[in-house]
C-alpha atoms as a PDB file:
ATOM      1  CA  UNK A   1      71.438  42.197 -15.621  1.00  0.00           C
ATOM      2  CA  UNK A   2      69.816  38.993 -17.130  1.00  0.00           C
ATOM      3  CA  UNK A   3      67.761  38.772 -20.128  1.00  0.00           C
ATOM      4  CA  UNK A   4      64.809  36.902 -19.594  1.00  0.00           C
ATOM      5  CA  UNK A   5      63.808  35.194 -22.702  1.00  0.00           C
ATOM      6  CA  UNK A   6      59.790  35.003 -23.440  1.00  0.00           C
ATOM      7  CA  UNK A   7      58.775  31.535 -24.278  1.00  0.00           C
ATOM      8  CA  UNK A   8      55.497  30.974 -26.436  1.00  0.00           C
ATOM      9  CA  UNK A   9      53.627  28.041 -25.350  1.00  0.00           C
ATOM     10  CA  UNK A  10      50.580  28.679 -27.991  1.00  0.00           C
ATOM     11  CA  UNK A  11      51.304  26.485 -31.305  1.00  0.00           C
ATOM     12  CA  UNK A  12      48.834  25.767 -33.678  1.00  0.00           C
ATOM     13  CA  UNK A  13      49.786  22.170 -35.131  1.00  0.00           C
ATOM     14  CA  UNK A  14      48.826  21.773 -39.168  1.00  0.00           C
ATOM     15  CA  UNK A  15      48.154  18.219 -40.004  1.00  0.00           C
ATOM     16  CA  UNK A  16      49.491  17.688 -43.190  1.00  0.00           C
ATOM     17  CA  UNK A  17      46.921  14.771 -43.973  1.00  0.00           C
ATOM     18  CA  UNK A  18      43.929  16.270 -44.098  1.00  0.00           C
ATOM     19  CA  UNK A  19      45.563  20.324 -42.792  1.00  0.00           C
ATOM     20  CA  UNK A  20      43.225  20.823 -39.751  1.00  0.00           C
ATOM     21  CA  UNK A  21      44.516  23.029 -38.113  1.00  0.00           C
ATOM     22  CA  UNK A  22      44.097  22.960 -34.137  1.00  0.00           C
ATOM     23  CA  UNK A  23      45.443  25.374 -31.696  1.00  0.00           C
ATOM     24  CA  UNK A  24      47.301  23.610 -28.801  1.00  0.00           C
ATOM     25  CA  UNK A  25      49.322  24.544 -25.467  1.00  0.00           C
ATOM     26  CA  UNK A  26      53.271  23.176 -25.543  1.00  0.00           C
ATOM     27  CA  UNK A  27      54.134  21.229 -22.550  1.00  0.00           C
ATOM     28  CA  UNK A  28      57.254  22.545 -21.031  1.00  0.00           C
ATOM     29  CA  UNK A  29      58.243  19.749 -18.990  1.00  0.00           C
ATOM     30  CA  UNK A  30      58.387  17.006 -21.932  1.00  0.00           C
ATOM     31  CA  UNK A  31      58.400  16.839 -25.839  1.00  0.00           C
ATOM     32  CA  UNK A  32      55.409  15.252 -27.139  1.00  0.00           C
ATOM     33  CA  UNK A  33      56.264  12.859 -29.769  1.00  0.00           C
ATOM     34  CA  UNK A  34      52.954  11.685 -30.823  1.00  0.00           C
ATOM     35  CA  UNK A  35      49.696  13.912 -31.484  1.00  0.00           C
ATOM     36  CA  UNK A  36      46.180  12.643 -32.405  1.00  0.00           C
ATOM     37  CA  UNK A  37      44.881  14.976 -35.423  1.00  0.00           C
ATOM     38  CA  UNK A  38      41.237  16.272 -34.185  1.00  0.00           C
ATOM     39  CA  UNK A  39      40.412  16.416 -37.711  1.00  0.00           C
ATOM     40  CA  UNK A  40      40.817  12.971 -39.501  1.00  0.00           C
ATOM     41  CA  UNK A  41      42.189  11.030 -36.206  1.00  0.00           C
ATOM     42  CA  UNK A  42      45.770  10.807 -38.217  1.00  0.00           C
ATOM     43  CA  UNK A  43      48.769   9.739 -35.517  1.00  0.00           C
ATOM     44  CA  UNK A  44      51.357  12.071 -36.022  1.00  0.00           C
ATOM     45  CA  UNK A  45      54.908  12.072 -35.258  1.00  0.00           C
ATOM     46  CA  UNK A  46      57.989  14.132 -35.719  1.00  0.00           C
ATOM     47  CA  UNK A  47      59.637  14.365 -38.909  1.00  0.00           C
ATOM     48  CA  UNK A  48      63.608  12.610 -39.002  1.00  0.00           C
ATOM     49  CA  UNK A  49      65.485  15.046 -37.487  1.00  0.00           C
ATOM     50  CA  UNK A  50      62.975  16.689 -35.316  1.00  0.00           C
ATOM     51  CA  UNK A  51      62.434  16.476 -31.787  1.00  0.00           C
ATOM     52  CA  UNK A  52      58.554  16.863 -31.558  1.00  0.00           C
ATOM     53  CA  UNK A  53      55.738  17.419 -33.409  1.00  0.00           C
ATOM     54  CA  UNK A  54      55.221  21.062 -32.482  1.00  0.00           C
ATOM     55  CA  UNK A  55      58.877  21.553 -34.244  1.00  0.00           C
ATOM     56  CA  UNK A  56      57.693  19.412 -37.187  1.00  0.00           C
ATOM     57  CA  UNK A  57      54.005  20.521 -37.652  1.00  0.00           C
ATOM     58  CA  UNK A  58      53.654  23.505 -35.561  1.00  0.00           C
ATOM     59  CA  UNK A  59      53.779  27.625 -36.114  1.00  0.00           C
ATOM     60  CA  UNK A  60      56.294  27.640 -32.880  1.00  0.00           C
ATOM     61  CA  UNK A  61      58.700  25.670 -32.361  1.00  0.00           C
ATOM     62  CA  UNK A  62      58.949  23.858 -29.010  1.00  0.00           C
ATOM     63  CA  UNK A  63      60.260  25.586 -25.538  1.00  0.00           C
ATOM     64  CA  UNK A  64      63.746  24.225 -25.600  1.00  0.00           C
ATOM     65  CA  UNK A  65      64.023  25.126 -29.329  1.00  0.00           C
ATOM     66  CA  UNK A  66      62.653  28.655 -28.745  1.00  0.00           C
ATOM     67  CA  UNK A  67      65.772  28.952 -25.657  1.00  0.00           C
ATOM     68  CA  UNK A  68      68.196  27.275 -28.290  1.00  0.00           C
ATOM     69  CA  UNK A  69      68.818  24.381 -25.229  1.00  0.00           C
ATOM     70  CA  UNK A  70      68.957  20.522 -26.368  1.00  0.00           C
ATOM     71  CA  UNK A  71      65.199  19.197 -26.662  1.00  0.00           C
ATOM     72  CA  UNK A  72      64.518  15.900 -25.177  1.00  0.00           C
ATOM     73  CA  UNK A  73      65.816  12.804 -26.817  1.00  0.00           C
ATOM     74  CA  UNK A  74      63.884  10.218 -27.839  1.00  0.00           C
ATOM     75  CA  UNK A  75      64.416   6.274 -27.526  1.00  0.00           C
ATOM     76  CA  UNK A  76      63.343   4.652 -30.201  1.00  0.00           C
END
């Protein structure tokens, strides 16, 4: 029998500029690379090494990382 593994899609995203704190849904269809602070209006991105900012400034990491499966990659 297969284990189905529970993905959290809640993250709360810290920004460390000015550490609003905002409570956000993860898209599972894409990594999102760039979030808009609701705070202070800061652009943030993911830290080197990272795939996404929910993995760099969030509680939970990002659906792939939660399934241990390769997030997307970015060009850039």
């Amino acid at each position: 029998m297969a284990t189905i593994a529970k993905v959290i899609l809640q993250s709360v995203i810290t920004c460390p500029r000015c550490h609003h704190e905002q409570q956000e849904t993860m898209p599972t269809n894409a990594c999102q690379w760039y979030y808009d602070c609701k705070g202070c209006g800061a652009l943030l991105k993911p830290k080197p090494g990272d795939c996404c900012v929910f993995c760099s400034y969030g509680t939970v990491a990002c659906p792939p990382m939660q399934l241990d499966e390769r997030c997307c990659v970015r060009n850039s």
